[in-house]
Protein backbone atom coordinates (compact mmCIF):
# COMPACT_ATOMS: atom_id res chain seq x y z
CA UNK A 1 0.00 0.00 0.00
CA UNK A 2 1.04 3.46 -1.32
CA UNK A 3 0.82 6.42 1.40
CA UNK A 4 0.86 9.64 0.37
CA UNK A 5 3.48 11.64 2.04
CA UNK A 6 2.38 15.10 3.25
CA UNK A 7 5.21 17.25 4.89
CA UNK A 8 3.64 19.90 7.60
CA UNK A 9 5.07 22.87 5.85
CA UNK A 10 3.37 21.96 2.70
CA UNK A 11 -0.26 21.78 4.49
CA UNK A 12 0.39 24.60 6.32
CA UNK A 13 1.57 26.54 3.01
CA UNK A 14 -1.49 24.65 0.89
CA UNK A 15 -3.88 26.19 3.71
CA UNK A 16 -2.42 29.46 3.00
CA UNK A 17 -2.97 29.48 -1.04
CA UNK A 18 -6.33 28.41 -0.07
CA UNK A 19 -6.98 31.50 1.55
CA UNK A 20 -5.13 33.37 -0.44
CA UNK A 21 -7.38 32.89 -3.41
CA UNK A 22 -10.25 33.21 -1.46
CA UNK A 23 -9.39 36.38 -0.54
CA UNK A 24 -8.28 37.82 -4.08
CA UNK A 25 -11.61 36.25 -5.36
CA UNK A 26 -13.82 38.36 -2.91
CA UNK A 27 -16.16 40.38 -5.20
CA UNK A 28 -16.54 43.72 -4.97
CA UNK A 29 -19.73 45.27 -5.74
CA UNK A 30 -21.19 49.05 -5.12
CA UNK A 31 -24.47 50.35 -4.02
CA UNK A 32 -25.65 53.72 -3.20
CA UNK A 33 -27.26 55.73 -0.33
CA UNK A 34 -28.86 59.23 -1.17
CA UNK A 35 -28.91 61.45 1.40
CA UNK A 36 -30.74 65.10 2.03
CA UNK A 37 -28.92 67.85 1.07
CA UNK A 38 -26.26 65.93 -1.69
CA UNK A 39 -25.80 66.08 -4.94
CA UNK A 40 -24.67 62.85 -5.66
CA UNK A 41 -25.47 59.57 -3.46
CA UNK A 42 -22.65 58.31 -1.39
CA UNK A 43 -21.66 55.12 -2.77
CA UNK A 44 -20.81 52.41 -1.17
CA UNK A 45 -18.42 49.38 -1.81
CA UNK A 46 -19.42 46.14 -1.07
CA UNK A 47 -17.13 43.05 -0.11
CA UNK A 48 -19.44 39.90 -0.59
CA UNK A 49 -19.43 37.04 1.51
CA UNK A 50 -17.93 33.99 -0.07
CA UNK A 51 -20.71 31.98 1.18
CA UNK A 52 -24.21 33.18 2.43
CA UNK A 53 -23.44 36.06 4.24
CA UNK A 54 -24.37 35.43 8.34
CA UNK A 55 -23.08 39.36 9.41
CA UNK A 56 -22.62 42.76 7.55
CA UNK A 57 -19.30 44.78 9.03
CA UNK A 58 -20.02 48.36 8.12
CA UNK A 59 -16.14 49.72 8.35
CA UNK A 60 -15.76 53.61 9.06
CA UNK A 61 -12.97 55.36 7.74
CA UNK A 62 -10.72 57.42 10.11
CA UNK A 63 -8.81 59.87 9.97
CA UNK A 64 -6.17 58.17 7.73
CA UNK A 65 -8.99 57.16 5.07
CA UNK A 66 -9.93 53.33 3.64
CA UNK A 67 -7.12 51.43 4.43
CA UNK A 68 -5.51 49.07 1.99
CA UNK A 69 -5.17 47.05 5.53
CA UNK A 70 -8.93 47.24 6.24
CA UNK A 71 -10.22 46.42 2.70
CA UNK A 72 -7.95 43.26 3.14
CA UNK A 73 -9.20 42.40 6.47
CA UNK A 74 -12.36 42.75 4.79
CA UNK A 75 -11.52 40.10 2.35
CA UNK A 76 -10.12 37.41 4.82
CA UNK A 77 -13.61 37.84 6.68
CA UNK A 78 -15.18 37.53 3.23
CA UNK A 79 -14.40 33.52 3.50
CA UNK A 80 -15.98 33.39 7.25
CA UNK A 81 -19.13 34.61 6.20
CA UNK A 82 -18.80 38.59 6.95
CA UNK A 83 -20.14 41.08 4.21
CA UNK A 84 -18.37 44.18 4.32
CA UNK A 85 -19.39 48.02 3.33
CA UNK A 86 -16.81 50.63 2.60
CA UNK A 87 -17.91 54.14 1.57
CA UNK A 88 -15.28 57.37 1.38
CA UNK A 89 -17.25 60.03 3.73
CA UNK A 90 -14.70 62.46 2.85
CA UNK A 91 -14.40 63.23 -0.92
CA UNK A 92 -18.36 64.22 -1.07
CA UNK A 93 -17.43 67.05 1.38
CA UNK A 94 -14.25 67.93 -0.77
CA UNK A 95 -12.25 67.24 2.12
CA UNK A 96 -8.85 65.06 2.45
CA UNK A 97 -9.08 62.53 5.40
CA UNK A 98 -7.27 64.15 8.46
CA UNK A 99 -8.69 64.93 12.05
CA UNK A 100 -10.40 67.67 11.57
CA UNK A 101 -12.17 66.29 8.45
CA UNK A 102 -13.90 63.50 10.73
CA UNK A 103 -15.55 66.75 13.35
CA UNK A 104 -16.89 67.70 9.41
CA UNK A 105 -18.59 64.46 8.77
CA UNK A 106 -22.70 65.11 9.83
CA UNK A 107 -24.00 62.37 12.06
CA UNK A 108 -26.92 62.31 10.29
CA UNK A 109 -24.48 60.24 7.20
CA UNK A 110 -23.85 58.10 9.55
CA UNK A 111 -27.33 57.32 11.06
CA UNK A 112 -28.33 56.73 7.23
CA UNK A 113 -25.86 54.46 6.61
CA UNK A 114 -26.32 52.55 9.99
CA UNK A 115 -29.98 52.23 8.54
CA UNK A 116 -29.05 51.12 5.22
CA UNK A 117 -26.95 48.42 6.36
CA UNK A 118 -29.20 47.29 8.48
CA UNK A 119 -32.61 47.12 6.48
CA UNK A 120 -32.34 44.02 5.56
CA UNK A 121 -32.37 42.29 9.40
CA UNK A 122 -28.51 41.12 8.63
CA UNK A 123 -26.81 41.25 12.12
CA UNK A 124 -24.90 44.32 11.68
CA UNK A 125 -21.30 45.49 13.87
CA UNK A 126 -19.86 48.74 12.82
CA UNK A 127 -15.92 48.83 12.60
CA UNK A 128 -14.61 52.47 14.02
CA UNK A 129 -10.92 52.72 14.34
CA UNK A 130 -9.64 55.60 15.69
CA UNK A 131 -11.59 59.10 15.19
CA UNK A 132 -14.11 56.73 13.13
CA UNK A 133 -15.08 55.86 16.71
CA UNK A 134 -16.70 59.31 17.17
CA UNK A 135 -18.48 58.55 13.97
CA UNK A 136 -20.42 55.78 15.44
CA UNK A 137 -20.97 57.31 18.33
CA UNK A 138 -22.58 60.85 16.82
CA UNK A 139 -24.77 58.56 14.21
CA UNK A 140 -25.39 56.24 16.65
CA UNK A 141 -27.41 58.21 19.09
CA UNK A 142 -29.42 60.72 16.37
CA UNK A 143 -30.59 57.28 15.42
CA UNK A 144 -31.27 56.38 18.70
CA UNK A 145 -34.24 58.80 19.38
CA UNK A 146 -36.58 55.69 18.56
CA UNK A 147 -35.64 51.65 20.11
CA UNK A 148 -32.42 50.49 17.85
CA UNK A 149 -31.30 46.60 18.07
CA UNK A 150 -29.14 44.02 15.54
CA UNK A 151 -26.67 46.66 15.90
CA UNK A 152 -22.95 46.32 17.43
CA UNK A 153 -19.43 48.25 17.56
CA UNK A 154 -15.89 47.53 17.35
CA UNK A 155 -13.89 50.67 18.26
CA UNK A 156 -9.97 50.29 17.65
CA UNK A 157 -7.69 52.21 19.84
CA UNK A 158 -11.07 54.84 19.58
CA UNK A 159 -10.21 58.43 19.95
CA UNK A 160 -13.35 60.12 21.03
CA UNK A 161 -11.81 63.10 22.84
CA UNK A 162 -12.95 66.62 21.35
CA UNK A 163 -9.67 67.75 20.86
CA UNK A 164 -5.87 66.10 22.85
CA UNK A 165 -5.83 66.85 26.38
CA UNK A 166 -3.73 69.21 26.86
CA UNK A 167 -0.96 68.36 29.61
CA UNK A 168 -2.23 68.32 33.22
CA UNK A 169 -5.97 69.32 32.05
CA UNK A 170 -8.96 66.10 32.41
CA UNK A 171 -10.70 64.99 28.88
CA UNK A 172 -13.24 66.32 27.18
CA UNK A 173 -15.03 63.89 25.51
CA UNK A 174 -18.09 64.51 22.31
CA UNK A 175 -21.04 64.94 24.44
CA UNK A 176 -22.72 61.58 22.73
CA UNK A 177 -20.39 59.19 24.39
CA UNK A 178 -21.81 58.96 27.94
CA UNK A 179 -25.79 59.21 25.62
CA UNK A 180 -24.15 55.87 23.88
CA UNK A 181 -26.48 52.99 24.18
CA UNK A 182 -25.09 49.79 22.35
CA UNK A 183 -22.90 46.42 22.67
CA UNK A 184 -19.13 47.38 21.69
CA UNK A 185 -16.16 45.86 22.01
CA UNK A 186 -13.11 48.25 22.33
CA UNK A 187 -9.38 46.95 21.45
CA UNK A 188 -6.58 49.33 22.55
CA UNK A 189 -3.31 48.87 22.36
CA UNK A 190 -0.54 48.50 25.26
CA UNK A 191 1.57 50.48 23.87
CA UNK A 192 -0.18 54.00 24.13
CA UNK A 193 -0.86 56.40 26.58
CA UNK A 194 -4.40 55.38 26.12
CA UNK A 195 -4.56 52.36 27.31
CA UNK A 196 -3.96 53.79 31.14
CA UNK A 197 -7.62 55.84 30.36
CA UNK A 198 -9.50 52.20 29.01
CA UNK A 199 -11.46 51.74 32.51
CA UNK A 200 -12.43 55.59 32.20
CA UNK A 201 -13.36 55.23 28.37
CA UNK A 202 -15.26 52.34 29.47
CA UNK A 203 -17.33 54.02 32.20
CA UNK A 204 -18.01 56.73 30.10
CA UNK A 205 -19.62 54.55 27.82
CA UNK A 206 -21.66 52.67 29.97
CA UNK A 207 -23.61 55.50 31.54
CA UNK A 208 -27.00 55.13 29.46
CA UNK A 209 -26.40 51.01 29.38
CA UNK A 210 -23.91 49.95 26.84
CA UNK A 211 -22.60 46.67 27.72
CA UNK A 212 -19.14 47.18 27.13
CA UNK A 213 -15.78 44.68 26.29
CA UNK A 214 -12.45 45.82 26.30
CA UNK A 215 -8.97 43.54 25.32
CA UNK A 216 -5.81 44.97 25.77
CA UNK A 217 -3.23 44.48 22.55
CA UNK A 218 -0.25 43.18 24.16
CA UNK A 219 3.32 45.05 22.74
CA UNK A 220 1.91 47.01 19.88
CA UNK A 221 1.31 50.64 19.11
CA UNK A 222 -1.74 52.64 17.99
CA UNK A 223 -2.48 52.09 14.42
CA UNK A 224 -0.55 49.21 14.23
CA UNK A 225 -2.20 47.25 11.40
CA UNK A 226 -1.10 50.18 8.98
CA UNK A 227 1.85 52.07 10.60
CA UNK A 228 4.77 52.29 7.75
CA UNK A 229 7.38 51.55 10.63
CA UNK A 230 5.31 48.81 12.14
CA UNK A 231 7.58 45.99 13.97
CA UNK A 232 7.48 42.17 12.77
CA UNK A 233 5.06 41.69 15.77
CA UNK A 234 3.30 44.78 14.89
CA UNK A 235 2.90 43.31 11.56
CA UNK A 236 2.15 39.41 12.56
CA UNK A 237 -0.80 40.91 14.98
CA UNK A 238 -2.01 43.16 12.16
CA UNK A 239 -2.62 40.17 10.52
CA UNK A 240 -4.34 38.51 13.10
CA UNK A 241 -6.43 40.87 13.69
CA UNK A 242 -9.61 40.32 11.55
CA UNK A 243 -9.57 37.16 13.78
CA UNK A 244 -9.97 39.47 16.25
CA UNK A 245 -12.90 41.29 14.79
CA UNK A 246 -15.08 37.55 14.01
CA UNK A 247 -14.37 36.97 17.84
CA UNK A 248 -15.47 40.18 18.99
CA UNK A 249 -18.26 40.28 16.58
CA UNK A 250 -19.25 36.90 18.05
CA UNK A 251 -19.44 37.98 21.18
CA UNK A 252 -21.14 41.19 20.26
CA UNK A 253 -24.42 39.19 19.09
CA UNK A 254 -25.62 37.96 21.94
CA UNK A 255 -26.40 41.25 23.17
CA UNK A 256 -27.68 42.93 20.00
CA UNK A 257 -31.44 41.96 20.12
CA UNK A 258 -32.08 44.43 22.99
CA UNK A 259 -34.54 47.31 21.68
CA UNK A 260 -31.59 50.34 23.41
CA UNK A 261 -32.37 54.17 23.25
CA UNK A 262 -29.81 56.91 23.53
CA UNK A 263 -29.21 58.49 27.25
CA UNK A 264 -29.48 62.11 27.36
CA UNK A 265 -26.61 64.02 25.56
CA UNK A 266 -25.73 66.81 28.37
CA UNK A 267 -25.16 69.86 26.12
CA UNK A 268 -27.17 70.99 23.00
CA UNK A 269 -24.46 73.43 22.43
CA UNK A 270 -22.16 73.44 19.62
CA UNK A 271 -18.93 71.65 20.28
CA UNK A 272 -16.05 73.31 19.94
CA UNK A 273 -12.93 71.33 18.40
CA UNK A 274 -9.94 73.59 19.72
CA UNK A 275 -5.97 73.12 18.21
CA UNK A 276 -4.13 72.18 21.06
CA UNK A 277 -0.94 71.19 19.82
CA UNK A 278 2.20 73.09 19.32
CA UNK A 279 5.66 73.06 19.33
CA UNK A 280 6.24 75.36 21.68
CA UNK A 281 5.88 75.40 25.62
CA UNK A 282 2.59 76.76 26.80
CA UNK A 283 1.56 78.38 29.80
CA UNK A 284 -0.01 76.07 32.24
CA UNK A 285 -3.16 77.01 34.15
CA UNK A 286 -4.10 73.10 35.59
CA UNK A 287 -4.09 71.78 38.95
CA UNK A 288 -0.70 71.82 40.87
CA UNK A 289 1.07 69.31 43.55
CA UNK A 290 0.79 66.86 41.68
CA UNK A 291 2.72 64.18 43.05
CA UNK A 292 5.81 62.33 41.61
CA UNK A 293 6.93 59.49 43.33
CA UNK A 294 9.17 56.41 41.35
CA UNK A 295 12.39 54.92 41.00
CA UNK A 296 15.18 55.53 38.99
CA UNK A 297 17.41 52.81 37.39
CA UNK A 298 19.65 52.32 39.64
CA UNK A 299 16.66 51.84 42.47
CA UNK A 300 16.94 55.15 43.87
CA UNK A 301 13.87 56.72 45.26
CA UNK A 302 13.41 59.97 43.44
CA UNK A 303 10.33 62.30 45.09
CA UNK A 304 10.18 65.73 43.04
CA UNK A 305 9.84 67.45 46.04
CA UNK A 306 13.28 66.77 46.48
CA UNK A 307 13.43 69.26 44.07
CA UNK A 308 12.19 72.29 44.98
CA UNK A 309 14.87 75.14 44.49
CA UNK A 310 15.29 73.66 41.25
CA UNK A 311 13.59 74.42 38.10
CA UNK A 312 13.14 70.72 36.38
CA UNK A 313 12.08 69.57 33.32
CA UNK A 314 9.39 66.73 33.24
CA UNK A 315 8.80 64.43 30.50
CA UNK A 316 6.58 61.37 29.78
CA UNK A 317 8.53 59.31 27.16
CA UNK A 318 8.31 55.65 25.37
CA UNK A 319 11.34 54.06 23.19
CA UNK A 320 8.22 52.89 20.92
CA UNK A 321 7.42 56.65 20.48
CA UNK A 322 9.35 58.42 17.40
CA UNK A 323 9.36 62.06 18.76
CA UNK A 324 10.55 61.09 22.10
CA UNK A 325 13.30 59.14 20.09
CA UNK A 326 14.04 62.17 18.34
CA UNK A 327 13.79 64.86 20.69
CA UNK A 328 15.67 62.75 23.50
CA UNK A 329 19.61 63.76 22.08
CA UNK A 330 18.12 67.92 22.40
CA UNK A 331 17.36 66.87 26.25
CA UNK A 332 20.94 65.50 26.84
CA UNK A 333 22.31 68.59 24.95
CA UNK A 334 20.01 71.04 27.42
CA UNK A 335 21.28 69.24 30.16
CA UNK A 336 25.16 69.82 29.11
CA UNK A 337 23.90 73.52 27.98
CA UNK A 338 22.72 74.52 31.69
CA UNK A 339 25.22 71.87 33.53
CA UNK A 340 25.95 73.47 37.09
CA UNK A 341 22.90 75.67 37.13
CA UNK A 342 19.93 75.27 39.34
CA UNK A 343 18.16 72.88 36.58
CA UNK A 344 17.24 69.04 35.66
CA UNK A 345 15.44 66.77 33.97
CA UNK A 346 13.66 63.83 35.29
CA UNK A 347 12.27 61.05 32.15
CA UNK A 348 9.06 58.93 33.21
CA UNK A 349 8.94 56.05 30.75
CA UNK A 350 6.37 54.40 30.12
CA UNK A 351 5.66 50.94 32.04
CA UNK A 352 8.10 50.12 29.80
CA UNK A 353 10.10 46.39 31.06
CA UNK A 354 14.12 46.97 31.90
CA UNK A 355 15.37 45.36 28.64
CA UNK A 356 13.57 47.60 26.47
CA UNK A 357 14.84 50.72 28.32
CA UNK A 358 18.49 49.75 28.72
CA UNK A 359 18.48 48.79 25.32
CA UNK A 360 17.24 52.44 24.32
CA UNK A 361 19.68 54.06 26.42
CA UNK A 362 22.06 52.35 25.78
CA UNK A 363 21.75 53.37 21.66
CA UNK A 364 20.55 57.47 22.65
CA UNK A 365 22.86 57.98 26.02
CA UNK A 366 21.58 60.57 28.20
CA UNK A 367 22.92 62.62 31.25
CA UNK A 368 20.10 62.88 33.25
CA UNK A 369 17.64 60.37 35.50
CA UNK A 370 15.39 57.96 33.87
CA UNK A 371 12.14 57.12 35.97
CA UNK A 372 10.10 53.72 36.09
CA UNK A 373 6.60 53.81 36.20
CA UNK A 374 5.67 50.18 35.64
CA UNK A 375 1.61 50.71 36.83
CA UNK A 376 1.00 53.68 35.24
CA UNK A 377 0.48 55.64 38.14
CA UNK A 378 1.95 59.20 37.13
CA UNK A 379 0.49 58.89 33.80
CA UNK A 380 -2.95 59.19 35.59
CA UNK A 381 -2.22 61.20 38.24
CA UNK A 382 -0.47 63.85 35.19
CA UNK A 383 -2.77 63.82 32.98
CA UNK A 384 -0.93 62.32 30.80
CA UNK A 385 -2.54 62.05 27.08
CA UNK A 386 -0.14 61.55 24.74
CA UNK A 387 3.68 60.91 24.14
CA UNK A 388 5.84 62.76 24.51
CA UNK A 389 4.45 64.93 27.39
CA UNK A 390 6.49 67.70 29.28
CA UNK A 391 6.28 69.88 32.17
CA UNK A 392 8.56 72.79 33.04
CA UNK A 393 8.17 73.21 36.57
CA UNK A 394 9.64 75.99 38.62
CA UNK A 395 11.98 76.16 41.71
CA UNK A 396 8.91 76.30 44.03
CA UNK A 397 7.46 73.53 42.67
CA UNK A 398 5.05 75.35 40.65
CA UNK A 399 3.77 74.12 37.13
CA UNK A 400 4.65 76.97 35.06
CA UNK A 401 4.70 75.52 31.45
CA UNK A 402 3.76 72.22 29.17
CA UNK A 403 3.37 70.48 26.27
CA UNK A 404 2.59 67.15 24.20
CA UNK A 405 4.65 66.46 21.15
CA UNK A 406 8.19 66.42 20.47
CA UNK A 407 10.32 69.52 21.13
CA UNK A 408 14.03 70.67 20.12
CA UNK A 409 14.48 71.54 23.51
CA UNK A 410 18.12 73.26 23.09
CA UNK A 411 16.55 75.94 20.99
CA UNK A 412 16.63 79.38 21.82
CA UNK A 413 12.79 79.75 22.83
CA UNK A 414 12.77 76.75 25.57
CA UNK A 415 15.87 78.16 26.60
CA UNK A 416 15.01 81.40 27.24
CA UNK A 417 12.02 80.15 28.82
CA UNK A 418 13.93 77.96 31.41
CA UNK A 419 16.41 80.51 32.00
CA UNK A 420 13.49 83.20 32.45
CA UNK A 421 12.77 80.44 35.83
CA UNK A 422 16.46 79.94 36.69
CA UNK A 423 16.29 83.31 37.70
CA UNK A 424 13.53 83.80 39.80
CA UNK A 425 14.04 83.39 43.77
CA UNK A 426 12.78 80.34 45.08
């Protein structure tokens, strides 16, 4: 008797060209939704099911578009059944997909859609990564005036603050997230200063009754499926994440049947989106004593009270963050620049493990203390929104200045500006 002799790479590799042409044989088809007010209808791409279609995804694009990422996500869900609907909510408003684009977007689009995609009974989960989040969640509750069900969410490291905290100051988040009333499933990754406010996202959304999941994404960044400078792990969980999705979507349809009106959105008001960011130190007008507490690497207890007739620099930093990698050799070179004055800087990385910081420091030396904070506690008790994050802090101990974003900190302005406290009395 003749066996046939089938080596495990070659099953594993056959499985793959299975898929493969699955995927690249998903058909794509287009429908339309006409909506007051337009022109034109806003068409829609469709990604058909490769067998009888059991759940529509309805994917909102973020801030960074549709994806060549998502659309291929799309396709790999294609063979498990998923039908997916892609539609550019952008170009009708002449606009190029950035942050400010998605504020533009009316939620009324989005309730239209939701009720498109749903019309036909399919169990439908809408896919919001990033700013999309705040998508779902405007549509979401003008739709919500009457019962909704059938209906879930998967936000993706969401972003569904008005504008980026700025340093020391709480959130503000789009009035419609705490009137959110739906089953969602949130993924965030690790590596991000968001994952520290996941509990507070969450509780935010449950106030009018969502029933809320969250899953941490160990050792990857925001936007990870996409990023251009994405790790191999970055890239291996990228692909494993429309897994992900059919687990969480799953999950999600258990709880969809519920008939779930919006909660009461707080302020009828026009929001205002404010530009936060800069490059420059700001004055700060937050909260003060905020505590600092942590070790240093060699195990040295370092309290910033301890530094009071100092003026010290503060600043939140991750090696996985490329403007704290480029703005940390300007820190060293401040530090040299004011050596034996009244001045230092004191680095809070980011729960970051030992191996991963040595091996940072040991490629971008620096001259000044490196803090541990391995539970995230001064990242919450600073306010701490995104990387990098600094404080300028005078010799009392007052918060004087601050900023998020990356910083050539040698330059004349932040000089002058430390100098300017050097020379007050403490």
């Amino acid at each position: 008797m003749y066996q046939i002799f089938r080596p495990a790479f070659f099953t594993a590799h056959l499985r793959w060209l299975l898929l493969l042409c699955a995927v690249f044989s998903s058909s794509v088809m287009a429908a339309e939704l006409s909506m007051p007010g337009m022109d034109t209808p806003l068409v829609i791409d469709v990604v058909a099911a490769q067998e009888p279609p059991k759940m529509r995804l309805l994917w909102l694009p973020s801030e960074q578009g549709i994806l060549p990422a998502e659309k291929q996500m799309a396709a790999a869900l294609s063979v498990r059944g998923f039908e997916s609907w892609f539609v550019d909510l952008y170009e009708p408003l002449f606009l190029s997909p950035t942050p400010s684009a998605v504020d533009k977007v009316p939620p009324e689009w989005i309730s239209g859609l939701i009720t498109k995609a749903k019309a036909d009974n399919l169990p439908l989960i809408v896919i919001a990564p990033n700013k999309a989040a705040e998508l779902a969640v405007r549509g979401w509750v003008v739709l919500q005036s009457t019962p909704q069900q059938g209906v879930g969410f998967v936000f993706i490291n969401p972003n569904l603050y008005i504008n980026t905290p700025v340093p020391g100051e709480p959130a503000r988040y789009w009035p419609q997230v705490a009137a959110f009333n739906a089953p969602v499933f949130v993924m965030q990754a690790v590596l991000s200063p968001w994952r520290w406010r996941l509990m507070e996202l969450k509780q935010q959304l449950e106030k009018s009754g969502s029933t809320v999941f969250t899953q941490l994404l160990p050792d990857v960044r925001d936007r990870f499926y996409f990023r251009p400078d994405a790790t191999a792990f970055e890239q291996a969980q990228g692909k494993a994440l429309s897994s992900r999705i059919a687990q969480a979507a799953s999950l999600l349809a258990g709880y969809m049947a519920e008939p779930r009106v919006a909660g009461k959105v707080e302020t009828s008001a026009p929001v205002t989106v404010e530009q936060t960011k800069s490059t420059e130190l700001q004055p700060y007008s937050g909260p003060q004593n905020r505590v600092l507490d942590l070790m240093d690497l060699q195990g040295q207890a370092i309290d910033l009270k301890d530094y009071r007739g100092k003026v010290v620099l503060l600043n939140f930093w991750a090696s996985w963050c490329p403007p704290c990698v480029h703005e940390m050799p300007s820190m060293t070179r401040l530090k040299t620049l004011l050596e034996g004055e009244p001045f230092e800087i004191l680095a809070v990385n980011l729960a970051e493990d030992r191996a991963a910081i040595d091996a940072f420091i040991k490629q971008h030396p620096v001259n000044f203390p490196i803090l541990t904070d391995p539970a995230g506690t001064a990242v919450q008790t600073w306010q701490v929104y995104a990387y990098p994050s600094t404080y300028l802090i005078d010799r009392k101990g007052r918060i004087r200045y601050a900023l998020f974003g990356g910083a050539e900190w040698d330059q004349p302005d932040a000089v002058a500006k430390i100098r300017q406290l050097i020379a007050e009395p403490d």
